[in-house]
C-alpha atoms as a PDB file:
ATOM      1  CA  UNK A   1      12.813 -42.082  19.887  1.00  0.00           C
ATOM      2  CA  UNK A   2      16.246 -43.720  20.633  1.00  0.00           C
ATOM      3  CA  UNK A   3      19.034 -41.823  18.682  1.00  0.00           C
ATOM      4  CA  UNK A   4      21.009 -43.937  15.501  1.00  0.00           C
ATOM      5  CA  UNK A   5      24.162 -44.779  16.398  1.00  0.00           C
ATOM      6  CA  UNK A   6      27.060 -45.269  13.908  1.00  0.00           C
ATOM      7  CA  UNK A   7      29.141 -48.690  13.931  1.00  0.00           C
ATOM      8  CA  UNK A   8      31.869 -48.713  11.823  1.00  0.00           C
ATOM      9  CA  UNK A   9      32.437 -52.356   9.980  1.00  0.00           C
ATOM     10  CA  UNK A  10      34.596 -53.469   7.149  1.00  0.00           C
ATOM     11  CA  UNK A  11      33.498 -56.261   4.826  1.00  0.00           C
ATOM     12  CA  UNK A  12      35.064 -59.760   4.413  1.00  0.00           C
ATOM     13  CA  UNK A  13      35.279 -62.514   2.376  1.00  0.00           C
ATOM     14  CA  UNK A  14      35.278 -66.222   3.075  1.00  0.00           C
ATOM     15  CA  UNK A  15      32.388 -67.679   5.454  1.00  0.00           C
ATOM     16  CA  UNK A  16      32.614 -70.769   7.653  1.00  0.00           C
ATOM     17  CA  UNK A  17      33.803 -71.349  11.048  1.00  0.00           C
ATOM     18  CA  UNK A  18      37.804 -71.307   9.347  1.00  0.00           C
ATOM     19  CA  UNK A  19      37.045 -67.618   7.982  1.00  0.00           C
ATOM     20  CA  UNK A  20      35.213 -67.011  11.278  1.00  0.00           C
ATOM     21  CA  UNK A  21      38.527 -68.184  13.189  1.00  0.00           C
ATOM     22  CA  UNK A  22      40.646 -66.017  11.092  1.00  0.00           C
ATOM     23  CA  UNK A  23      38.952 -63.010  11.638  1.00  0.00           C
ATOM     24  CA  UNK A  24      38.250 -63.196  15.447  1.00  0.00           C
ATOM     25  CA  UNK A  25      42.393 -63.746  15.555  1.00  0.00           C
ATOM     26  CA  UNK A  26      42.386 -60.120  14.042  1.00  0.00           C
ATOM     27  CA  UNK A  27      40.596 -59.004  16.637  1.00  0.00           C
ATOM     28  CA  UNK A  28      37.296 -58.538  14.899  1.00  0.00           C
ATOM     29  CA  UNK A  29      34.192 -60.282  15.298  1.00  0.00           C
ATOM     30  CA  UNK A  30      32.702 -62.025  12.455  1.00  0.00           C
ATOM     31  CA  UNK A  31      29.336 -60.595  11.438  1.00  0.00           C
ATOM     32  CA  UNK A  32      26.088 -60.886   8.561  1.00  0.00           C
ATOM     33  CA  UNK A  33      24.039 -58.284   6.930  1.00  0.00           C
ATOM     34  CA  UNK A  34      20.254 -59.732   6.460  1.00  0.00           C
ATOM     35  CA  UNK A  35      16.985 -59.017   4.875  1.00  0.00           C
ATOM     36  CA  UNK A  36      14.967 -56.283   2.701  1.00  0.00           C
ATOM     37  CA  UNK A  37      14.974 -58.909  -0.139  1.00  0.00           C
ATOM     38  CA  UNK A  38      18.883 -58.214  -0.506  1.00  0.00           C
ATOM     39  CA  UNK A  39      21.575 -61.047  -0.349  1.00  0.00           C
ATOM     40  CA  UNK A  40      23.581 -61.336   2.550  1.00  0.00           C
ATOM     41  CA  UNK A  41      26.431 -59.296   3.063  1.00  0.00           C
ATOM     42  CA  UNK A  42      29.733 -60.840   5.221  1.00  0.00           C
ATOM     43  CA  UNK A  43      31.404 -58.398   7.761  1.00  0.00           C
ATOM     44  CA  UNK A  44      33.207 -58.217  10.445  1.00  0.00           C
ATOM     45  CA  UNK A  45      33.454 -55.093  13.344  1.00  0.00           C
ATOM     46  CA  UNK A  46      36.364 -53.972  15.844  1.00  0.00           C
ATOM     47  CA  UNK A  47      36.451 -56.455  18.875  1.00  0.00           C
ATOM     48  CA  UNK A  48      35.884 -53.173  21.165  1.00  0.00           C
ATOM     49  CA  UNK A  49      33.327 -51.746  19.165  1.00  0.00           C
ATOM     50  CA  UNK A  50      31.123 -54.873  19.831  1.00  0.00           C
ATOM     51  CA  UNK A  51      31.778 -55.075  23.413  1.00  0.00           C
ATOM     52  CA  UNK A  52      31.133 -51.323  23.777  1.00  0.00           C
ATOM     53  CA  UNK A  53      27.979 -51.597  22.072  1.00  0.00           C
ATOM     54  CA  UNK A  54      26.686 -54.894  23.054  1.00  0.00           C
ATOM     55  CA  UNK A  55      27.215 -54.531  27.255  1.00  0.00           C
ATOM     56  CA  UNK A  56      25.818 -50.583  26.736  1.00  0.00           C
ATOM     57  CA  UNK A  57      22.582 -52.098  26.981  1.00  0.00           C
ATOM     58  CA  UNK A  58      19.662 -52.299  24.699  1.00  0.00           C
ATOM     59  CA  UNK A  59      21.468 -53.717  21.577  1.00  0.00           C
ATOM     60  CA  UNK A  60      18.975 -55.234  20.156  1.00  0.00           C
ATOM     61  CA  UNK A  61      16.102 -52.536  20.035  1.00  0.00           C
ATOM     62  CA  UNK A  62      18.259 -49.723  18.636  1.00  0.00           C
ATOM     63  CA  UNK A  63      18.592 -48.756  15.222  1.00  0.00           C
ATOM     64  CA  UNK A  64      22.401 -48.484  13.766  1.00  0.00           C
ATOM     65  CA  UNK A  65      23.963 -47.506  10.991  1.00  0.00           C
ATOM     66  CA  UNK A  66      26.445 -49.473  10.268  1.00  0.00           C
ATOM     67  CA  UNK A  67      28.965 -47.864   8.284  1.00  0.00           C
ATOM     68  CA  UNK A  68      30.966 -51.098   5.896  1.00  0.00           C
ATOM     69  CA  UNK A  69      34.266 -49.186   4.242  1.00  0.00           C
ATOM     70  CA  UNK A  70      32.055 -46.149   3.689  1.00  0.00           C
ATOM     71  CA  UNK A  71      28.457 -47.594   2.738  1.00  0.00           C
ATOM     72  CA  UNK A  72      26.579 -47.076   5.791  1.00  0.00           C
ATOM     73  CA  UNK A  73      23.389 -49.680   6.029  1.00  0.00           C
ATOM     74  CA  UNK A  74      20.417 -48.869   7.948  1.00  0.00           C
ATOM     75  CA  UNK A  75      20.400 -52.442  10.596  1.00  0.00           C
ATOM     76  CA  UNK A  76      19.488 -53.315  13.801  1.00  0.00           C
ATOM     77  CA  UNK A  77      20.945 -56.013  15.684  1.00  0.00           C
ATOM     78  CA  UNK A  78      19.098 -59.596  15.313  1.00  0.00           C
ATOM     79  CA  UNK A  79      21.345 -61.458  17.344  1.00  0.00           C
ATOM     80  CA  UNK A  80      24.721 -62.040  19.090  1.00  0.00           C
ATOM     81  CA  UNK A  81      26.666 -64.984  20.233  1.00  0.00           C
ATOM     82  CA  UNK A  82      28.902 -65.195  22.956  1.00  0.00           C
ATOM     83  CA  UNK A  83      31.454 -67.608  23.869  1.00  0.00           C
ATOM     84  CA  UNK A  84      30.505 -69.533  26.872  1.00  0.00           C
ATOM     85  CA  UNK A  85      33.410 -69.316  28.847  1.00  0.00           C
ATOM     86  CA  UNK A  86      35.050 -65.895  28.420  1.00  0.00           C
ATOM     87  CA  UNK A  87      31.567 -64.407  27.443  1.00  0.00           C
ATOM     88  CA  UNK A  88      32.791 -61.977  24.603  1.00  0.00           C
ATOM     89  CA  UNK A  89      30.925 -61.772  21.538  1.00  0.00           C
ATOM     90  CA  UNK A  90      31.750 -64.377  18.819  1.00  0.00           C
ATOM     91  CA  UNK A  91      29.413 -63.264  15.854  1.00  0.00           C
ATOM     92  CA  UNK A  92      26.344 -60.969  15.521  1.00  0.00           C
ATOM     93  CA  UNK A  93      23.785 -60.923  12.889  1.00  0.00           C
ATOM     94  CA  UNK A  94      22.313 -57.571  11.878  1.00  0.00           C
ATOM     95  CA  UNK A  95      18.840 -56.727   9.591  1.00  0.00           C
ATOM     96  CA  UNK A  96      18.515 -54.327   6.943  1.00  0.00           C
ATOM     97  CA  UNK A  97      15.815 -51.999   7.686  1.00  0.00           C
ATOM     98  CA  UNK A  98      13.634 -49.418   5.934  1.00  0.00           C
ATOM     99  CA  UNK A  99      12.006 -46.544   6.687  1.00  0.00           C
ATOM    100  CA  UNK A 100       8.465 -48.165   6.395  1.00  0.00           C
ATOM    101  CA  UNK A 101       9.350 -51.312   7.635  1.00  0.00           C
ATOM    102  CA  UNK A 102       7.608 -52.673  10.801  1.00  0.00           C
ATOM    103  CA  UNK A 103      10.054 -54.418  13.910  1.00  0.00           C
ATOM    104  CA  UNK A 104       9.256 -56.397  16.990  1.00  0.00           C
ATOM    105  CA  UNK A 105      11.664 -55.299  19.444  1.00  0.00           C
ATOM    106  CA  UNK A 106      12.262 -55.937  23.146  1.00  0.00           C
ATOM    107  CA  UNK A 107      12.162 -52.243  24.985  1.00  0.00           C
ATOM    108  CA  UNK A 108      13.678 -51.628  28.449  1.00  0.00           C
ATOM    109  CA  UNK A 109      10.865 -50.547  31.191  1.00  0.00           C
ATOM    110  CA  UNK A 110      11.632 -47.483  33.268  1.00  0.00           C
ATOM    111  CA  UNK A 111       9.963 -46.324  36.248  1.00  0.00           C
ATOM    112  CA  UNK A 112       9.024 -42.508  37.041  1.00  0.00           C
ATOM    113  CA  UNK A 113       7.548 -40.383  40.009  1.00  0.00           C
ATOM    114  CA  UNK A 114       8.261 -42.841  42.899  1.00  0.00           C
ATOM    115  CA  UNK A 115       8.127 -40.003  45.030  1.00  0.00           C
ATOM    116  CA  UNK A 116       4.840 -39.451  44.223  1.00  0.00           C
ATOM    117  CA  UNK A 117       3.869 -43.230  45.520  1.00  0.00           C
ATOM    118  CA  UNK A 118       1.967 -43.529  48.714  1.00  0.00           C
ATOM    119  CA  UNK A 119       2.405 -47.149  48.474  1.00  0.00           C
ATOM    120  CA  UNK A 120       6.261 -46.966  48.284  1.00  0.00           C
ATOM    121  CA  UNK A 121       6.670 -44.005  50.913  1.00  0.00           C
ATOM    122  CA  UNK A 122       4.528 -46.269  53.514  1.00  0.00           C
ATOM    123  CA  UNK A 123       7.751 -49.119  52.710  1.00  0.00           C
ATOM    124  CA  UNK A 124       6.084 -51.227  49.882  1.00  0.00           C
ATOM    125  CA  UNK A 125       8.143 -52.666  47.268  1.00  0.00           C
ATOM    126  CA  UNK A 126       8.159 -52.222  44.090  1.00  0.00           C
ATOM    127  CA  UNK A 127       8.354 -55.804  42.335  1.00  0.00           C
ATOM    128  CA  UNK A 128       9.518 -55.815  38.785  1.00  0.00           C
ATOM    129  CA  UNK A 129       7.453 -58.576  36.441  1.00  0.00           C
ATOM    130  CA  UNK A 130       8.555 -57.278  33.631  1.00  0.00           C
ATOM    131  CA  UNK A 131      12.282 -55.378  32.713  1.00  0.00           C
ATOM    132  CA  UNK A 132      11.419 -55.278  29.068  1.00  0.00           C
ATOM    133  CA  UNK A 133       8.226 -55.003  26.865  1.00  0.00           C
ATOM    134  CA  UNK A 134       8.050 -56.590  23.292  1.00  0.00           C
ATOM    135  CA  UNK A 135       6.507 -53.829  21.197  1.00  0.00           C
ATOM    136  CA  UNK A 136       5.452 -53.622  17.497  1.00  0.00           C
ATOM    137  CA  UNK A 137       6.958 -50.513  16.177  1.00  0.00           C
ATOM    138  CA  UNK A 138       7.681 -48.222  12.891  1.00  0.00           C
ATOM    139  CA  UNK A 139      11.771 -48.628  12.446  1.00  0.00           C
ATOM    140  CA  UNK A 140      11.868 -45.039  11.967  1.00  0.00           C
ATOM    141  CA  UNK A 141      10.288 -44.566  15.564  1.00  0.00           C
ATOM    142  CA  UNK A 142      11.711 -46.955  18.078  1.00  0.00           C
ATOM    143  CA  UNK A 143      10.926 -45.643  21.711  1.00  0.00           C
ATOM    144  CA  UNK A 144      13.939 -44.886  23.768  1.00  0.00           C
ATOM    145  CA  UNK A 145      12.176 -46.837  27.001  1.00  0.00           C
ATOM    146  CA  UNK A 146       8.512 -48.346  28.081  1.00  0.00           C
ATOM    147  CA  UNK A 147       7.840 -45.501  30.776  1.00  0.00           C
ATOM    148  CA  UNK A 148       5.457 -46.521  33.942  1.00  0.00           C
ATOM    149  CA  UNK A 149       3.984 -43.723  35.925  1.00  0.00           C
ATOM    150  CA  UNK A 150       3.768 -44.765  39.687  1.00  0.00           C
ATOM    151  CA  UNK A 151       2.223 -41.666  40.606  1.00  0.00           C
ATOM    152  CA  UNK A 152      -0.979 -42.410  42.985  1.00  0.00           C
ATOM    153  CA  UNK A 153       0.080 -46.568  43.604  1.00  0.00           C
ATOM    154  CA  UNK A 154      -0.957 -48.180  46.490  1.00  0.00           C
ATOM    155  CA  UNK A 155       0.633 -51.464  48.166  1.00  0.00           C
ATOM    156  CA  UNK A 156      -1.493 -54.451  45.990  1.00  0.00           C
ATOM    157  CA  UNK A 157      -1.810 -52.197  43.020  1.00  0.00           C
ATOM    158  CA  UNK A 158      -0.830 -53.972  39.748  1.00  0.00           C
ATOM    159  CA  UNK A 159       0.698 -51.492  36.935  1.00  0.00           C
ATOM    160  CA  UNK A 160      -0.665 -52.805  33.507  1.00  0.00           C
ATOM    161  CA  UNK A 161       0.064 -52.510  30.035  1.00  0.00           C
ATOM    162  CA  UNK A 162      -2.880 -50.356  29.038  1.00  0.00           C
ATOM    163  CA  UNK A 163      -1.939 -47.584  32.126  1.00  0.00           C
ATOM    164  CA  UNK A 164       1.202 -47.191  29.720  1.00  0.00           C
ATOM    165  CA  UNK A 165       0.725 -44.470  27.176  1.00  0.00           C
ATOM    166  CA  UNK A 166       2.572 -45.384  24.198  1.00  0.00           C
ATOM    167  CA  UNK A 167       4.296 -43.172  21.227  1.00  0.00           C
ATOM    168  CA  UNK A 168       1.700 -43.181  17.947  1.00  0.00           C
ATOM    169  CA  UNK A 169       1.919 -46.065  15.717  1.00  0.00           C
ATOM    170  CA  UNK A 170       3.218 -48.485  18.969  1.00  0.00           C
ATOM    171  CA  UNK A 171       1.540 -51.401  20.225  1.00  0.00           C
ATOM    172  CA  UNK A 172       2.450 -54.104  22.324  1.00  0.00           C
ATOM    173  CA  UNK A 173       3.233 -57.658  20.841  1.00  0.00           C
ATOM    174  CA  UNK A 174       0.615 -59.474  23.544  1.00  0.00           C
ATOM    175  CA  UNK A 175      -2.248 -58.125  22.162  1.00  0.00           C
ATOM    176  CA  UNK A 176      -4.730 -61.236  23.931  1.00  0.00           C
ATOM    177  CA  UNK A 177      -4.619 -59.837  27.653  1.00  0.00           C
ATOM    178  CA  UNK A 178      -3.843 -56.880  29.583  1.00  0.00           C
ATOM    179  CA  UNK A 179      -0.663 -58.398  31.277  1.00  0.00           C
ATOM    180  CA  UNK A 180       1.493 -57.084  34.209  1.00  0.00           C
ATOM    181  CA  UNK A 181       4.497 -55.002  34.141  1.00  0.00           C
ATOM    182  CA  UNK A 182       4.975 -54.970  38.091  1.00  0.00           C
ATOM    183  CA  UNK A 183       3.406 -54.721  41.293  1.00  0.00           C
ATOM    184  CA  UNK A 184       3.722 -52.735  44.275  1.00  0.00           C
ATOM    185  CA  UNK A 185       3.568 -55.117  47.370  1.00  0.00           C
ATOM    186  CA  UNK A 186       3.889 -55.016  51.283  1.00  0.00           C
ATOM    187  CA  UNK A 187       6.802 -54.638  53.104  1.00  0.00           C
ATOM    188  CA  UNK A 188       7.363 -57.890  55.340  1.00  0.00           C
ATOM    189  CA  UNK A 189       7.127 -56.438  58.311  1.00  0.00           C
ATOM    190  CA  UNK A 190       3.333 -55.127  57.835  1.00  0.00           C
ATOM    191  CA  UNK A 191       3.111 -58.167  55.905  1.00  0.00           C
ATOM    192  CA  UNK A 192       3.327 -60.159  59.577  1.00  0.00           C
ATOM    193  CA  UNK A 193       1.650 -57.444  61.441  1.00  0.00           C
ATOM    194  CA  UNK A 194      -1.542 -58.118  59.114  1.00  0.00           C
ATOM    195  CA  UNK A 195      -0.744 -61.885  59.787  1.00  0.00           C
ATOM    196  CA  UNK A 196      -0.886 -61.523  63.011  1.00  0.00           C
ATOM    197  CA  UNK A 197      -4.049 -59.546  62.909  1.00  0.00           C
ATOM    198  CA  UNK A 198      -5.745 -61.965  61.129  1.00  0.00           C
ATOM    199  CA  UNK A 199      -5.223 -64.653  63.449  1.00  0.00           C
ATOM    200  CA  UNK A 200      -6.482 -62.423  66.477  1.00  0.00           C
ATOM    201  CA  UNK A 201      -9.767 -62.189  64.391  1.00  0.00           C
ATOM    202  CA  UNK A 202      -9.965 -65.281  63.900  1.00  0.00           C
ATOM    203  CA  UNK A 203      -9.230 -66.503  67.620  1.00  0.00           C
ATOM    204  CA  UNK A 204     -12.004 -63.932  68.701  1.00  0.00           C
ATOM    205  CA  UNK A 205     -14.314 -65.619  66.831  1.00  0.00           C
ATOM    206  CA  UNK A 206     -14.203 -68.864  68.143  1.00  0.00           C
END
């Protein structure tokens, strides 16, 4: 399960883009507190702090508490806005969470054992379909990573969904098909040299 961070954040008053302005000349970004049947609470965190946390990867599937002049609220990040030019972050909108509550979240894939791939120690590549996984998840149990074995692949094997074992309680958000994390495929050059094969069989046969 991914650790809970701590973000410190002071609150603010004032909303609209002038408020907004004001702050982000203070160097802090403007931000919202949302959800659990609570009204929203205005905030606003340490330019730095965002960066640091945003651009660490994996934002938005991490739990935080976010500590406003000493009342920490259980969040995780809903969304962030950059500015288009200087790409910094602008504002950033956080949910309240609960220990029972349930969260679709985007989880970063990671890959293990490509040593133990025949396909990749005969030069296959492996191609990536997939760098995250949307999973349905208990907020108190948010998995650190989506973890594909590649032990045993072969060049043309697909790695699935349901070869993924999955902490207790997790499920993916496509529930209609088994879809494709990645592949493993052929290295060009036995890519032409099967080519090439193919079209001496095929000569012969004429």
């Amino acid at each position: 399960m991914a650790e809970t961070k701590v973000l410190k954040a002071q609150a603010r008053d004032g909303v609209g883009k002038g408020a907004a302005r004001e702050v982000r000349r203070q160097g802090r970004v403007p931000a919202v507190i949302y959800g659990d049947k609570k009204p929203p609470v205005t905030v606003s965190v340490a330019y730095k702090d965002a960066l640091k946390f945003i651009y660490a990867g994996g934002f938005k599937s991490h739990i935080l508490d976010l500590d406003v002049d000493g009342t920490v609220h259980k969040v995780i990040p809903r969304d962030y806005q950059l500015d288009v030019v200087m790409d910094q972050p602008i504002h950033i909108d956080f949910l309240r969470v609960s220990g029972n509550a349930t969260l679709h979240v985007d989880v970063h894939v990671e890959f293990i054992n490509e040593e133990k791939s025949p396909g990749l120690k005969r030069g296959g590549t492996l191609n990536v379909v997939r760098h995250t996984v949307e999973l349905i998840v208990p907020a108190n149990a948010i998995p650190e990573a989506v973890t594909v074995d590649l032990t045993g692949s072969e060049i043309g094997d697909s790695l699935h969904i349901s070869a993924v074992t999955l902490p207790k309680g997790v499920k993916p958000a496509i529930t209609d098909r088994d879809f494709t994390i990645a592949t493993l495929v052929a290295p060009s050059g036995l890519k032409s040299a099967d080519a090439a094969g193919e079209t001496e069989e095929a000569a012969s046969e004429e």
